[in-house]
PDB file of N, CA and C in Angstrom:
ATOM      1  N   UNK A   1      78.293  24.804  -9.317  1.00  0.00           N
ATOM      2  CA  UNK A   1      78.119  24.649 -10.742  1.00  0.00           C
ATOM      3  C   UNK A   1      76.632  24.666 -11.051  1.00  0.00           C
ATOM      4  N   UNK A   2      76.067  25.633 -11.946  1.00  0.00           N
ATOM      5  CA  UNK A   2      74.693  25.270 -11.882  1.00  0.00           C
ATOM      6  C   UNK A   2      74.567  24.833 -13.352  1.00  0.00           C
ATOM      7  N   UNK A   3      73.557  24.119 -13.559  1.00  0.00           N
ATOM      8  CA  UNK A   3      73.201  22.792 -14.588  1.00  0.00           C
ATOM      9  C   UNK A   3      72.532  23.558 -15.867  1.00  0.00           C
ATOM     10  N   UNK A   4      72.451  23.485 -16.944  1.00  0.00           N
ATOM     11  CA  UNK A   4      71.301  24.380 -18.184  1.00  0.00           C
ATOM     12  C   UNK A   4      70.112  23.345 -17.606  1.00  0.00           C
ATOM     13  N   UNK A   5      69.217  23.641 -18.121  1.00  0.00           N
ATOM     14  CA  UNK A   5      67.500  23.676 -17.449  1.00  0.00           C
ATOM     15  C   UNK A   5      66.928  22.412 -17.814  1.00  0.00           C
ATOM     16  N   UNK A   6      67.722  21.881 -19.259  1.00  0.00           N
ATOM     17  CA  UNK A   6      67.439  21.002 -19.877  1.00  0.00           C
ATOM     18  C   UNK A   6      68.862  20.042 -19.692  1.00  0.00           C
ATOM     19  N   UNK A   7      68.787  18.907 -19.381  1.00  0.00           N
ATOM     20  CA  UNK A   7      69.995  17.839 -19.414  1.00  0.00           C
ATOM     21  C   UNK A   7      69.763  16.168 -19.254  1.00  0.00           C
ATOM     22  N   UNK A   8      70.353  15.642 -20.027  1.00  0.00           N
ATOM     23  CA  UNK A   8      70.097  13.762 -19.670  1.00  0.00           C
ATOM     24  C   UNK A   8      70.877  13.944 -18.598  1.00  0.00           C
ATOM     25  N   UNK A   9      70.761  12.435 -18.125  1.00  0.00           N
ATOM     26  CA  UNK A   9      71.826  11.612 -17.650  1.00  0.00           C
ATOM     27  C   UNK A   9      71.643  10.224 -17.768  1.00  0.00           C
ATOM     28  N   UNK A  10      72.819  10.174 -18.492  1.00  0.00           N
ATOM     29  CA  UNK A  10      72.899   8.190 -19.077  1.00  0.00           C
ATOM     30  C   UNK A  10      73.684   7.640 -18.048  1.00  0.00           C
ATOM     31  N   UNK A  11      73.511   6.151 -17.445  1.00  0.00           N
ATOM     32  CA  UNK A  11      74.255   5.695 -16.610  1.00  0.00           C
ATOM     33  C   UNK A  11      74.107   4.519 -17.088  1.00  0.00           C
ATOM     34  N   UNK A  12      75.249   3.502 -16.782  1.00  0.00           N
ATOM     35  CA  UNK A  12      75.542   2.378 -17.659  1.00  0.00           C
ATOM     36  C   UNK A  12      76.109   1.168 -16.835  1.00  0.00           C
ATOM     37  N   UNK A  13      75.798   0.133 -16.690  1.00  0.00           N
ATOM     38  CA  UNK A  13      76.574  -0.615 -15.781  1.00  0.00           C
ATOM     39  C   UNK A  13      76.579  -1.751 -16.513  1.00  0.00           C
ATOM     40  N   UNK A  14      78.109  -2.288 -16.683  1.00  0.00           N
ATOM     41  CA  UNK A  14      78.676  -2.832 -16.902  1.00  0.00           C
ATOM     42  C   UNK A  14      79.252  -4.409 -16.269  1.00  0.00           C
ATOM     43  N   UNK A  15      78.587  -5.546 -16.592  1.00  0.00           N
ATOM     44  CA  UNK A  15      79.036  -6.812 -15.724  1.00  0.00           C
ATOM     45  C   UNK A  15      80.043  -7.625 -16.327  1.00  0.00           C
ATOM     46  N   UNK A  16      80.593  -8.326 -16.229  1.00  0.00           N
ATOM     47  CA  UNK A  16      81.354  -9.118 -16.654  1.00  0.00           C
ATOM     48  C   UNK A  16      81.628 -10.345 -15.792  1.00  0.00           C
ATOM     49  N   UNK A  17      81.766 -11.568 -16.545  1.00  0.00           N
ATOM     50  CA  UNK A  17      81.523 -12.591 -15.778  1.00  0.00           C
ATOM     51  C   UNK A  17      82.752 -13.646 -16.303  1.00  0.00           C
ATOM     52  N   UNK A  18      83.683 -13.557 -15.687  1.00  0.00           N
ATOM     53  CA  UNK A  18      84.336 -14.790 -16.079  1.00  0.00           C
ATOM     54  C   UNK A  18      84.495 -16.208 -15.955  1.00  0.00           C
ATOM     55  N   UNK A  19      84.830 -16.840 -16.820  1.00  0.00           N
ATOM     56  CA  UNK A  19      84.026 -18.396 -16.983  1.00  0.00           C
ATOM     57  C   UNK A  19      85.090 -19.588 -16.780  1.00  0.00           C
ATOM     58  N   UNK A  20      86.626 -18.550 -17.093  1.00  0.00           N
ATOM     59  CA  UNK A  20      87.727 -19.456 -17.147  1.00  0.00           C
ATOM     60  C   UNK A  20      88.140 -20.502 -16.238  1.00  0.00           C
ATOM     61  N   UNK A  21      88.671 -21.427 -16.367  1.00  0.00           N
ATOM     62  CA  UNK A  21      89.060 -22.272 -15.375  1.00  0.00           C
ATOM     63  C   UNK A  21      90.146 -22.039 -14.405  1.00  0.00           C
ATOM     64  N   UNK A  22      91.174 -20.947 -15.083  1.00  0.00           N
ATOM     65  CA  UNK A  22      91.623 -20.466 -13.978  1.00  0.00           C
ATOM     66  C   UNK A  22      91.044 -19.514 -12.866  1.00  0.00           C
ATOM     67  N   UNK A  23      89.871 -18.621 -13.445  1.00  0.00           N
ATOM     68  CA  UNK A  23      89.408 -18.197 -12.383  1.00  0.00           C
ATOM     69  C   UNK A  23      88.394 -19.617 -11.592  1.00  0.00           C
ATOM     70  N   UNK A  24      87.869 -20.529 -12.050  1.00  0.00           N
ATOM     71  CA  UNK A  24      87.053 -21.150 -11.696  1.00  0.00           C
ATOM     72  C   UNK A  24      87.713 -21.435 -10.220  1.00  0.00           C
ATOM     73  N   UNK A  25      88.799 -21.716 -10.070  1.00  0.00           N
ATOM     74  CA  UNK A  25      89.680 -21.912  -8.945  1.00  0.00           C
ATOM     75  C   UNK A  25      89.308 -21.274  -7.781  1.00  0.00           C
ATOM     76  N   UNK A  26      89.076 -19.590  -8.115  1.00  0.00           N
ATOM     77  CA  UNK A  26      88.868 -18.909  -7.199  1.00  0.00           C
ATOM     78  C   UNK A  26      87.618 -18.722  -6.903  1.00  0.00           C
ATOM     79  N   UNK A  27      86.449 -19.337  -7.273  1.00  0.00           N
ATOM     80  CA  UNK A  27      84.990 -18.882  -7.270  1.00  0.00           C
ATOM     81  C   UNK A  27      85.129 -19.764  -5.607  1.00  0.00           C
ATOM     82  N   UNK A  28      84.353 -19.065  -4.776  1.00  0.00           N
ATOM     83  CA  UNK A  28      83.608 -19.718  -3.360  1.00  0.00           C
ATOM     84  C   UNK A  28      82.467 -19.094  -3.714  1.00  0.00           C
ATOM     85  N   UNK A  29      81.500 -20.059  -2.686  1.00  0.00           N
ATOM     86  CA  UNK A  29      80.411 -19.980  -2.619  1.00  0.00           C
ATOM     87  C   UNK A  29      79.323 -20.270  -4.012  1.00  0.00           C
ATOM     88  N   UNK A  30      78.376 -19.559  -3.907  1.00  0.00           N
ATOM     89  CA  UNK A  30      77.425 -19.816  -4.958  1.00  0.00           C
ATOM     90  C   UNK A  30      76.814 -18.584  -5.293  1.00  0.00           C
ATOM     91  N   UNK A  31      76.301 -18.636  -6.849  1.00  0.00           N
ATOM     92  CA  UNK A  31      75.515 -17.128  -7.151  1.00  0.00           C
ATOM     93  C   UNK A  31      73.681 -17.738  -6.625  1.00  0.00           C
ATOM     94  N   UNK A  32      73.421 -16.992  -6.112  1.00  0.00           N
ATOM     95  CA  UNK A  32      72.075 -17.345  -5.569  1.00  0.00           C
ATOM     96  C   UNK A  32      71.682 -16.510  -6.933  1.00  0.00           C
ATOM     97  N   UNK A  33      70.200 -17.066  -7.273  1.00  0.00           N
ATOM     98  CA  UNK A  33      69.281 -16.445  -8.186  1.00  0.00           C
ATOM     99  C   UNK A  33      68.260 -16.056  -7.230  1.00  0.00           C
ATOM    100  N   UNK A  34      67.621 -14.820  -7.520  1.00  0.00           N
ATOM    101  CA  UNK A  34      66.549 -14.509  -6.862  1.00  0.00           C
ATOM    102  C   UNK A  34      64.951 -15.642  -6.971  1.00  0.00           C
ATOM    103  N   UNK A  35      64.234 -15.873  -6.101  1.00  0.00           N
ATOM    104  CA  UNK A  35      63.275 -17.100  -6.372  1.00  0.00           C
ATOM    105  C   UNK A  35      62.135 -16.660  -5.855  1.00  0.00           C
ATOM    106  N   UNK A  36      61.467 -15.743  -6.452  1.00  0.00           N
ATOM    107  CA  UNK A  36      59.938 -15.203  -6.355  1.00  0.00           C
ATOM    108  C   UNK A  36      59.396 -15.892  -5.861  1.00  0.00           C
ATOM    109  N   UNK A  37      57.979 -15.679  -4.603  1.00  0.00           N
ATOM    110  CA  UNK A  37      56.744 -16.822  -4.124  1.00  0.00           C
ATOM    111  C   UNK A  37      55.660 -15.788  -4.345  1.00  0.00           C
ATOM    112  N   UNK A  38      54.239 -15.936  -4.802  1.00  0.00           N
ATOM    113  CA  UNK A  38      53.455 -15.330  -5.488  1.00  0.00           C
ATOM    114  C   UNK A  38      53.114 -15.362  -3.706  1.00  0.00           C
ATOM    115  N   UNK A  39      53.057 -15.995  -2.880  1.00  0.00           N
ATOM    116  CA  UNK A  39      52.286 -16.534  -1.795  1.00  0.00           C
ATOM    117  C   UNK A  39      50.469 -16.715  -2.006  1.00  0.00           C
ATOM    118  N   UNK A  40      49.836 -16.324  -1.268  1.00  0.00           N
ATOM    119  CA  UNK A  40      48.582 -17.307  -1.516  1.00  0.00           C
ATOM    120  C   UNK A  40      47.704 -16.686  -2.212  1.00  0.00           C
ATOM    121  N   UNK A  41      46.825 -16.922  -3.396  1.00  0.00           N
ATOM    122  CA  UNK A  41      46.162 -16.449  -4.130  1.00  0.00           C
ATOM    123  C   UNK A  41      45.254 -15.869  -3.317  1.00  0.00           C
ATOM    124  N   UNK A  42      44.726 -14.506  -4.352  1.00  0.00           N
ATOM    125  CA  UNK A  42      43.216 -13.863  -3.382  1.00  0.00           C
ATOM    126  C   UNK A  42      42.129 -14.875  -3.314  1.00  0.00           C
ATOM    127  N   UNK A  43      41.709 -14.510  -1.995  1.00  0.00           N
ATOM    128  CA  UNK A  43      40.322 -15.510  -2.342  1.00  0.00           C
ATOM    129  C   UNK A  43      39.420 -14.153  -2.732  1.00  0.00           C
ATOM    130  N   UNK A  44      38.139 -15.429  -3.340  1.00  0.00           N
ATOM    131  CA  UNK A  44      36.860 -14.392  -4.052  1.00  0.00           C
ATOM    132  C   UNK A  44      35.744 -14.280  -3.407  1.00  0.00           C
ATOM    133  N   UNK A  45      34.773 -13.543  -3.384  1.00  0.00           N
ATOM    134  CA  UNK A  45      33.482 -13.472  -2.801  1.00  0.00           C
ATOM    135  C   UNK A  45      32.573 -14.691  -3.368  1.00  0.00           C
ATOM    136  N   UNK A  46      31.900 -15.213  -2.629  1.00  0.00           N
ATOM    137  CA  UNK A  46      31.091 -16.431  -3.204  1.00  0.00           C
ATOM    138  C   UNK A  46      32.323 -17.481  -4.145  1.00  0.00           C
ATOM    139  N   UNK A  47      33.035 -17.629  -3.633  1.00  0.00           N
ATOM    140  CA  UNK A  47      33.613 -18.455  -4.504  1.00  0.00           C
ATOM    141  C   UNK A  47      34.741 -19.386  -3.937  1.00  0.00           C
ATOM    142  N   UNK A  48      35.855 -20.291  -4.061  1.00  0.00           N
ATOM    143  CA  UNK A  48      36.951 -20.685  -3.936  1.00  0.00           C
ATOM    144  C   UNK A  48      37.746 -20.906  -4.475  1.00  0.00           C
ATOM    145  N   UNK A  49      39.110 -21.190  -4.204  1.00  0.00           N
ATOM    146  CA  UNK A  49      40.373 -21.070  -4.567  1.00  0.00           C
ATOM    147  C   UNK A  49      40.990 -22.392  -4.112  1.00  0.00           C
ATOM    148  N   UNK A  50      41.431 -23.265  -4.777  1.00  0.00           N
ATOM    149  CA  UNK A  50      42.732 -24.213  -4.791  1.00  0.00           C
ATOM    150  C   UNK A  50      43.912 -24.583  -5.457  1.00  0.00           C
ATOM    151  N   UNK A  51      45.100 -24.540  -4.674  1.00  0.00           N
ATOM    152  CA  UNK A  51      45.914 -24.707  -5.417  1.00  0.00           C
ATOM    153  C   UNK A  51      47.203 -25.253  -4.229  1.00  0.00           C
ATOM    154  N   UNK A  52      47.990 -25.992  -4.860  1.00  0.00           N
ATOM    155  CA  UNK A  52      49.021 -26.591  -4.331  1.00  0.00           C
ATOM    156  C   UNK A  52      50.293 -26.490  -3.727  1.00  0.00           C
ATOM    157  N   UNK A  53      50.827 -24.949  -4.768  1.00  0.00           N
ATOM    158  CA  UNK A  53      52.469 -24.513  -4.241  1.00  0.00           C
ATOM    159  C   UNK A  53      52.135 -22.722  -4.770  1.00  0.00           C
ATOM    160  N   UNK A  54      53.155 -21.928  -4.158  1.00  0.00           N
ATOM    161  CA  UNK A  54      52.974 -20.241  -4.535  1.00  0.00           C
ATOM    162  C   UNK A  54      54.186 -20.377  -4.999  1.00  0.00           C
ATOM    163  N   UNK A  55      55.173 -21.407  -6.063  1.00  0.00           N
ATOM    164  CA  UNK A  55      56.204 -20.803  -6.587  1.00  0.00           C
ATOM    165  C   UNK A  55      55.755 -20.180  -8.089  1.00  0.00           C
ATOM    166  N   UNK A  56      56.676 -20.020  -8.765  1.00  0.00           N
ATOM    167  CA  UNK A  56      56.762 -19.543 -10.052  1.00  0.00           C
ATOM    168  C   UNK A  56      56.184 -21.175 -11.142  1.00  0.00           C
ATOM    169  N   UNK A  57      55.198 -20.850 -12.195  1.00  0.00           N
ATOM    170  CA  UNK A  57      54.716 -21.661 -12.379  1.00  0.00           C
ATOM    171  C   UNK A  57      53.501 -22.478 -11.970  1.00  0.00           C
ATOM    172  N   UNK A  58      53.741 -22.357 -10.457  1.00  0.00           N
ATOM    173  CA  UNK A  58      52.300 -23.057 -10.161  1.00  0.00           C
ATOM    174  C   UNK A  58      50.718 -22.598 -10.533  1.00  0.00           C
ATOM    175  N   UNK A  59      49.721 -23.532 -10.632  1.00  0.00           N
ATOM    176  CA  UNK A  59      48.422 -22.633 -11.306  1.00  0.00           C
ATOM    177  C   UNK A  59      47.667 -22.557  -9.853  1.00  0.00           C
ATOM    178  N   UNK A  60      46.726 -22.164 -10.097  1.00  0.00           N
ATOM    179  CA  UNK A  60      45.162 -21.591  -8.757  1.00  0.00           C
ATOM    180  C   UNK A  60      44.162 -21.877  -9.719  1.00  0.00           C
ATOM    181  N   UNK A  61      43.586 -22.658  -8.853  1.00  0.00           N
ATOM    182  CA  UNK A  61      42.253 -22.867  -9.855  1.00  0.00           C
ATOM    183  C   UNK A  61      40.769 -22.370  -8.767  1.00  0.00           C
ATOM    184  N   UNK A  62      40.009 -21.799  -9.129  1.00  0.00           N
ATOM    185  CA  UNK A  62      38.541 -21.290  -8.427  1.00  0.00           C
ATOM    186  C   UNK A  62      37.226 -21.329  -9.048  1.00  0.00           C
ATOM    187  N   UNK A  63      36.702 -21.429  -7.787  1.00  0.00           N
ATOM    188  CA  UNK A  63      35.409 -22.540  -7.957  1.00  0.00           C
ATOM    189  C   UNK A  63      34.268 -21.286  -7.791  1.00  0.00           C
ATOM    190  N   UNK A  64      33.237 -20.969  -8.392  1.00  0.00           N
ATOM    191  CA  UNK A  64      32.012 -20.615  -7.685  1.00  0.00           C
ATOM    192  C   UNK A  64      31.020 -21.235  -7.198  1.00  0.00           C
ATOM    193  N   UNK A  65      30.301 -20.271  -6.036  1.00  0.00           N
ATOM    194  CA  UNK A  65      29.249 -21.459  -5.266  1.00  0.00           C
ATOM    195  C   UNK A  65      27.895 -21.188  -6.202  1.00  0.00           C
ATOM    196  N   UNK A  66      27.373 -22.200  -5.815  1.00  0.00           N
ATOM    197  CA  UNK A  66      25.983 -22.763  -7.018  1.00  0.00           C
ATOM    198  C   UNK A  66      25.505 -21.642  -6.685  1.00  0.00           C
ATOM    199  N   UNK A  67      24.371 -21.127  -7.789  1.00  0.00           N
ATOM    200  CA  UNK A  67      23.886 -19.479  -7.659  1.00  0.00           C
ATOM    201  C   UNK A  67      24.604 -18.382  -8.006  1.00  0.00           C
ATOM    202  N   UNK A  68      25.420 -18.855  -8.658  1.00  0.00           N
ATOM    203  CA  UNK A  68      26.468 -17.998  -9.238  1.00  0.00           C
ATOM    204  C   UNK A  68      26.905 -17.832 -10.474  1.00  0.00           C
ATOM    205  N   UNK A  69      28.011 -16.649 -11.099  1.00  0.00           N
ATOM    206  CA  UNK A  69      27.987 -17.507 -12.621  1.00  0.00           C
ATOM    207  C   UNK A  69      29.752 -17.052 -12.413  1.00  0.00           C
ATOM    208  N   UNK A  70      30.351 -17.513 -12.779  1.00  0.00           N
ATOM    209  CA  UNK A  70      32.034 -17.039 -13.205  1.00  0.00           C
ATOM    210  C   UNK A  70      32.077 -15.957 -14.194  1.00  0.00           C
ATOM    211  N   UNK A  71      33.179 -14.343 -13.565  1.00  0.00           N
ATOM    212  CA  UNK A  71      33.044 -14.007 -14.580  1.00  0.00           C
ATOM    213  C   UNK A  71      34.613 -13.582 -15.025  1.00  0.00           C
ATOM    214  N   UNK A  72      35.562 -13.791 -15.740  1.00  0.00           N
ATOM    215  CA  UNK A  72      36.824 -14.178 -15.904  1.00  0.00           C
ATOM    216  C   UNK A  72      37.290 -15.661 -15.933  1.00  0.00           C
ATOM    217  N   UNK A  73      38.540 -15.639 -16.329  1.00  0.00           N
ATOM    218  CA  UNK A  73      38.944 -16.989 -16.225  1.00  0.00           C
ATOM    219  C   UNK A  73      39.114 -17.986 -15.140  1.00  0.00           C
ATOM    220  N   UNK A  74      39.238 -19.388 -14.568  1.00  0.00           N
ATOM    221  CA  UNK A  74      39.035 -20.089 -13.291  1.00  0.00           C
ATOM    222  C   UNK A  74      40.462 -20.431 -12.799  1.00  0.00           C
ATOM    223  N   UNK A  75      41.376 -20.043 -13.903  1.00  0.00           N
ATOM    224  CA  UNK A  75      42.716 -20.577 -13.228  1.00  0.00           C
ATOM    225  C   UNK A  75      43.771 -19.509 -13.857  1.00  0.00           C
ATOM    226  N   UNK A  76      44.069 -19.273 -13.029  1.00  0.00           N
ATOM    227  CA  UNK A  76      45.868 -18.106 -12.781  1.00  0.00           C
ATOM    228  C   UNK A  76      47.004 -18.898 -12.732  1.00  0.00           C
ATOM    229  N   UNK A  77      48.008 -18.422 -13.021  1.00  0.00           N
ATOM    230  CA  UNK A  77      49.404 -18.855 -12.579  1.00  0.00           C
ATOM    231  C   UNK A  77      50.481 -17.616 -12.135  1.00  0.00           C
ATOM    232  N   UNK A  78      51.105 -18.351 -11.323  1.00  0.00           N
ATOM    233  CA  UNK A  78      52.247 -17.803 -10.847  1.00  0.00           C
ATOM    234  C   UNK A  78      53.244 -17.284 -11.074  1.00  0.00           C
ATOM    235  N   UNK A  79      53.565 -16.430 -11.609  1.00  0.00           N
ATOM    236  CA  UNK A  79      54.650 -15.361 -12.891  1.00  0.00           C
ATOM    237  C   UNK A  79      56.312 -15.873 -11.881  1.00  0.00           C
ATOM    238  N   UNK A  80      56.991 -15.643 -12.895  1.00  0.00           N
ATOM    239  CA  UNK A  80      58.219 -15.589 -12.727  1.00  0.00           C
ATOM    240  C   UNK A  80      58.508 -14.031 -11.717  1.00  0.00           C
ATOM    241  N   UNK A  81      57.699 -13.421 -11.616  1.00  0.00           N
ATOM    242  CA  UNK A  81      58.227 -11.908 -10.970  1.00  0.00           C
ATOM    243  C   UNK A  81      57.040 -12.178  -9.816  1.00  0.00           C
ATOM    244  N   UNK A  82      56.631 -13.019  -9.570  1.00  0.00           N
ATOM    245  CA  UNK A  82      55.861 -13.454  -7.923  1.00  0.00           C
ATOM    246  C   UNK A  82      54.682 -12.739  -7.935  1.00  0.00           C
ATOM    247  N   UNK A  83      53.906 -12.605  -8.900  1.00  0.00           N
ATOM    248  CA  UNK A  83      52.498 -12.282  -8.855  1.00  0.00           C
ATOM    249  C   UNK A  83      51.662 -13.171  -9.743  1.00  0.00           C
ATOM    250  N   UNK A  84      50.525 -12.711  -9.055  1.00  0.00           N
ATOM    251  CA  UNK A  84      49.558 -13.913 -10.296  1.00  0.00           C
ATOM    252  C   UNK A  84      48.671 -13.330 -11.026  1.00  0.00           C
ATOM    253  N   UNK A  85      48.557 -14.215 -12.144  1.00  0.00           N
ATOM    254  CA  UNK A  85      48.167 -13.160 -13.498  1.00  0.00           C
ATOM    255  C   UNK A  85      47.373 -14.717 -14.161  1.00  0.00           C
ATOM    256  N   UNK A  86      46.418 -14.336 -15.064  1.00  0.00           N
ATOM    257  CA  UNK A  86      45.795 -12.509 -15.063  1.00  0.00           C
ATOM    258  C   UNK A  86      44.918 -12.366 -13.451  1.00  0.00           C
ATOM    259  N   UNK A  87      44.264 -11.574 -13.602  1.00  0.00           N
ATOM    260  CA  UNK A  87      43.720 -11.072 -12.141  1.00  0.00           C
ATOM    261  C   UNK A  87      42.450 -12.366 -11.926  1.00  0.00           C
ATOM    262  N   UNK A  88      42.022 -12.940 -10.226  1.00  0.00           N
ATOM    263  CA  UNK A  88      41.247 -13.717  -9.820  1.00  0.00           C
ATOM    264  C   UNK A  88      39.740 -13.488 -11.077  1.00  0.00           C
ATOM    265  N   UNK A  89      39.212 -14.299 -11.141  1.00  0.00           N
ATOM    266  CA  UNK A  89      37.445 -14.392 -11.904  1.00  0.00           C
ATOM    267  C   UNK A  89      36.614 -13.560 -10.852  1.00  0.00           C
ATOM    268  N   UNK A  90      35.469 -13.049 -10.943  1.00  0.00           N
ATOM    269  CA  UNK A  90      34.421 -12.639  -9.935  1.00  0.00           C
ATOM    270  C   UNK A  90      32.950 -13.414 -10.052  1.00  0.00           C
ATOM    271  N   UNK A  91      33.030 -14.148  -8.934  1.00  0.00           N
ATOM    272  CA  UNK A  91      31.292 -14.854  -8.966  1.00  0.00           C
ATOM    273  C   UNK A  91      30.636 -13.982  -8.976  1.00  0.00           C
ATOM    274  N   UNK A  92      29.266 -13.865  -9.441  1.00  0.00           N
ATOM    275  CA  UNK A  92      28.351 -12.727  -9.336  1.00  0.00           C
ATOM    276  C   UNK A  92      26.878 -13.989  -9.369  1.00  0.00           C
ATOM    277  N   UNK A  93      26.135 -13.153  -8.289  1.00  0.00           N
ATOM    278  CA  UNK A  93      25.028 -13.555  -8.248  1.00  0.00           C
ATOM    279  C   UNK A  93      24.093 -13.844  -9.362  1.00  0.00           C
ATOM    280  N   UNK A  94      23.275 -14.974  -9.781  1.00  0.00           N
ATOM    281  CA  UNK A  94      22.374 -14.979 -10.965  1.00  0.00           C
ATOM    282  C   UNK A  94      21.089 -14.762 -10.497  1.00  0.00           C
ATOM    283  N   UNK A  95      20.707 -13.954 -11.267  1.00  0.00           N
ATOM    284  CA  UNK A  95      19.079 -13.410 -10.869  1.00  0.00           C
ATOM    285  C   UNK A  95      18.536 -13.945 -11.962  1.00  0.00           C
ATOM    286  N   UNK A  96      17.274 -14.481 -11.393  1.00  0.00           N
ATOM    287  CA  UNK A  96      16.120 -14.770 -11.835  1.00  0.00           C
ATOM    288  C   UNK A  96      14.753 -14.158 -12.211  1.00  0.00           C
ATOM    289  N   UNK A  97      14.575 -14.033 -13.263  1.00  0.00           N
ATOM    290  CA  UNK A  97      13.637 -13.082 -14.050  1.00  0.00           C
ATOM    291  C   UNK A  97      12.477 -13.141 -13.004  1.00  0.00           C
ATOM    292  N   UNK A  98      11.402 -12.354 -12.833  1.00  0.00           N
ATOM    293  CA  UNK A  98      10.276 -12.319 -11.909  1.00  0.00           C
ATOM    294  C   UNK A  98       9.716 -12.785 -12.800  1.00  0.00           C
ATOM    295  N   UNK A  99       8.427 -13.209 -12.559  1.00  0.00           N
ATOM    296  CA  UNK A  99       7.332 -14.184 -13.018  1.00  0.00           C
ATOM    297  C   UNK A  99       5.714 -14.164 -12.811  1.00  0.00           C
ATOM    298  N   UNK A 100       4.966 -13.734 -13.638  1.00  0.00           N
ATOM    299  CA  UNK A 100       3.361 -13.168 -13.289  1.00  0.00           C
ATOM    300  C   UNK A 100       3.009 -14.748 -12.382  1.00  0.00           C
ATOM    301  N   UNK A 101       2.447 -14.727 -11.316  1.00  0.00           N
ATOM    302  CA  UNK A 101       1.964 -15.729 -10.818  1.00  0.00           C
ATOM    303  C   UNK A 101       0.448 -15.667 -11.057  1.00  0.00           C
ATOM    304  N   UNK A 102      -0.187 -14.994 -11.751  1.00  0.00           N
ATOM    305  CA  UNK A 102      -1.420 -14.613 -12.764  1.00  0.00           C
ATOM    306  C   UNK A 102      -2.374 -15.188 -11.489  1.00  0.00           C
ATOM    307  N   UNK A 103      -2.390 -15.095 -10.263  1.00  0.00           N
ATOM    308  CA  UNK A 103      -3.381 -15.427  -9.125  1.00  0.00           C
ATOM    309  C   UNK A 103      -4.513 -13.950  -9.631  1.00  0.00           C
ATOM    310  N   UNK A 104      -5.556 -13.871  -9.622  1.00  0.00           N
ATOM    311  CA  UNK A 104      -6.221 -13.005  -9.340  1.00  0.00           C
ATOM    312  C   UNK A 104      -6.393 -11.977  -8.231  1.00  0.00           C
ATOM    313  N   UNK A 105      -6.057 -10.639  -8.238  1.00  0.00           N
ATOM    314  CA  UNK A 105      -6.263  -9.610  -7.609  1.00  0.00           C
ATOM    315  C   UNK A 105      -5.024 -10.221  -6.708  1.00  0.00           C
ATOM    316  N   UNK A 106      -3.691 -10.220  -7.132  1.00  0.00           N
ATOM    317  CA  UNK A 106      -2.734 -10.260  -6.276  1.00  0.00           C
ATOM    318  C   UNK A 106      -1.525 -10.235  -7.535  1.00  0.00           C
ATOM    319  N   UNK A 107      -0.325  -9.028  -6.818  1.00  0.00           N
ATOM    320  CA  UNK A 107       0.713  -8.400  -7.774  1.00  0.00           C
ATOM    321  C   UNK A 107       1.261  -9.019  -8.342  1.00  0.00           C
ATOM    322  N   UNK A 108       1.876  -8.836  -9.223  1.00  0.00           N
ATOM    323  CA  UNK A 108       2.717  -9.668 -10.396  1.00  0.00           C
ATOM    324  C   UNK A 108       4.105 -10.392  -9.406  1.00  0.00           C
ATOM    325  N   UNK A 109       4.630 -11.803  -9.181  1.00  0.00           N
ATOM    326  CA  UNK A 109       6.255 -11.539  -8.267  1.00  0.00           C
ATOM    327  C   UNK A 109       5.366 -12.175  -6.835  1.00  0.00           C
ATOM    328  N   UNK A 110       4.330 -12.528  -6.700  1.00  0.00           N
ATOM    329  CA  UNK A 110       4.043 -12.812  -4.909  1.00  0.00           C
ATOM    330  C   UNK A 110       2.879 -13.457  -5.403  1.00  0.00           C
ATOM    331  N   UNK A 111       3.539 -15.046  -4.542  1.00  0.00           N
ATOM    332  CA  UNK A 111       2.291 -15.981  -4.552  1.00  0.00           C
ATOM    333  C   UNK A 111       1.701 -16.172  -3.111  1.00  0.00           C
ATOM    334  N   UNK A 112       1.025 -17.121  -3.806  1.00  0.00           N
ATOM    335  CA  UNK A 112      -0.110 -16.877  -2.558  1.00  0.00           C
ATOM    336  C   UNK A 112      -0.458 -18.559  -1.731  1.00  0.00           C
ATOM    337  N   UNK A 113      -0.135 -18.118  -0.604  1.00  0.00           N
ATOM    338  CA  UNK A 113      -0.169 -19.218   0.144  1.00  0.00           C
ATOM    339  C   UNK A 113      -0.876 -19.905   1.478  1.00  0.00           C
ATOM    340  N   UNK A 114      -1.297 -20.834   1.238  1.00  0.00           N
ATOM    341  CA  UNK A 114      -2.230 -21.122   2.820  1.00  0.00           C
ATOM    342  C   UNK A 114      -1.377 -22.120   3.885  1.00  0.00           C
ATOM    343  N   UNK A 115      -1.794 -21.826   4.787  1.00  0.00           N
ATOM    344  CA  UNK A 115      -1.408 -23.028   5.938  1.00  0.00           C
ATOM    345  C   UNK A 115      -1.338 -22.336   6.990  1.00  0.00           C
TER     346      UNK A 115
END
């Protein structure tokens, strides 16, 4: 059979769940729900991460090390679909403006030292 060039295909599925007490009779066992684990948050460069449980719900909170500045938010949580959102913060190094050390006959940025 060959197909025209252009065609859907709809597919449909259909559940049904009965609740009655006469079927209740016949239910064994249990419906398991699926139970997402984010497992362990990324760690960051220059930075840290703590947090307590990787289920659904739980938060991550992260730290940067001094010399640093945060750039995103410090705490994530754990989605119902086992990832963590929004994405980790990034420490980034803070630089410090250079500075004329106005010594005579020596470059702007380099001091000058004895011993």
């Amino acid at each position: 059979m060959q197909l025209p060039h252009h065609f859907a295909v709809t597919i449909a599925v259909i559940v049904t769940i009965t609740t009655s007490t006469e079927a209740a009779g016949n239910l064994r066992g249990s419906v398991k729900v699926p139970r997402y684990d984010c497992g362990a948050p990324a760690s960051i460069y220059q930075g840290s991460v703590k947090y307590s449980s990787t289920t659904p719900g739980s938060l991550a909170t992260y730290t940067c090390m001094k010399g640093t500045n945060m750039k995103g938010t410090s705490t994530i949580r754990c989605t119902n679909q086992g990832i963590w959102a929004p994405q980790p913060p990034e420490c980034r190094v803070t630089y410090l403006q250079s500075k004329d050390n106005s010594f005579k006959n020596h470059d702007p940025g380099y001091a000058l030292y004895s011993g």
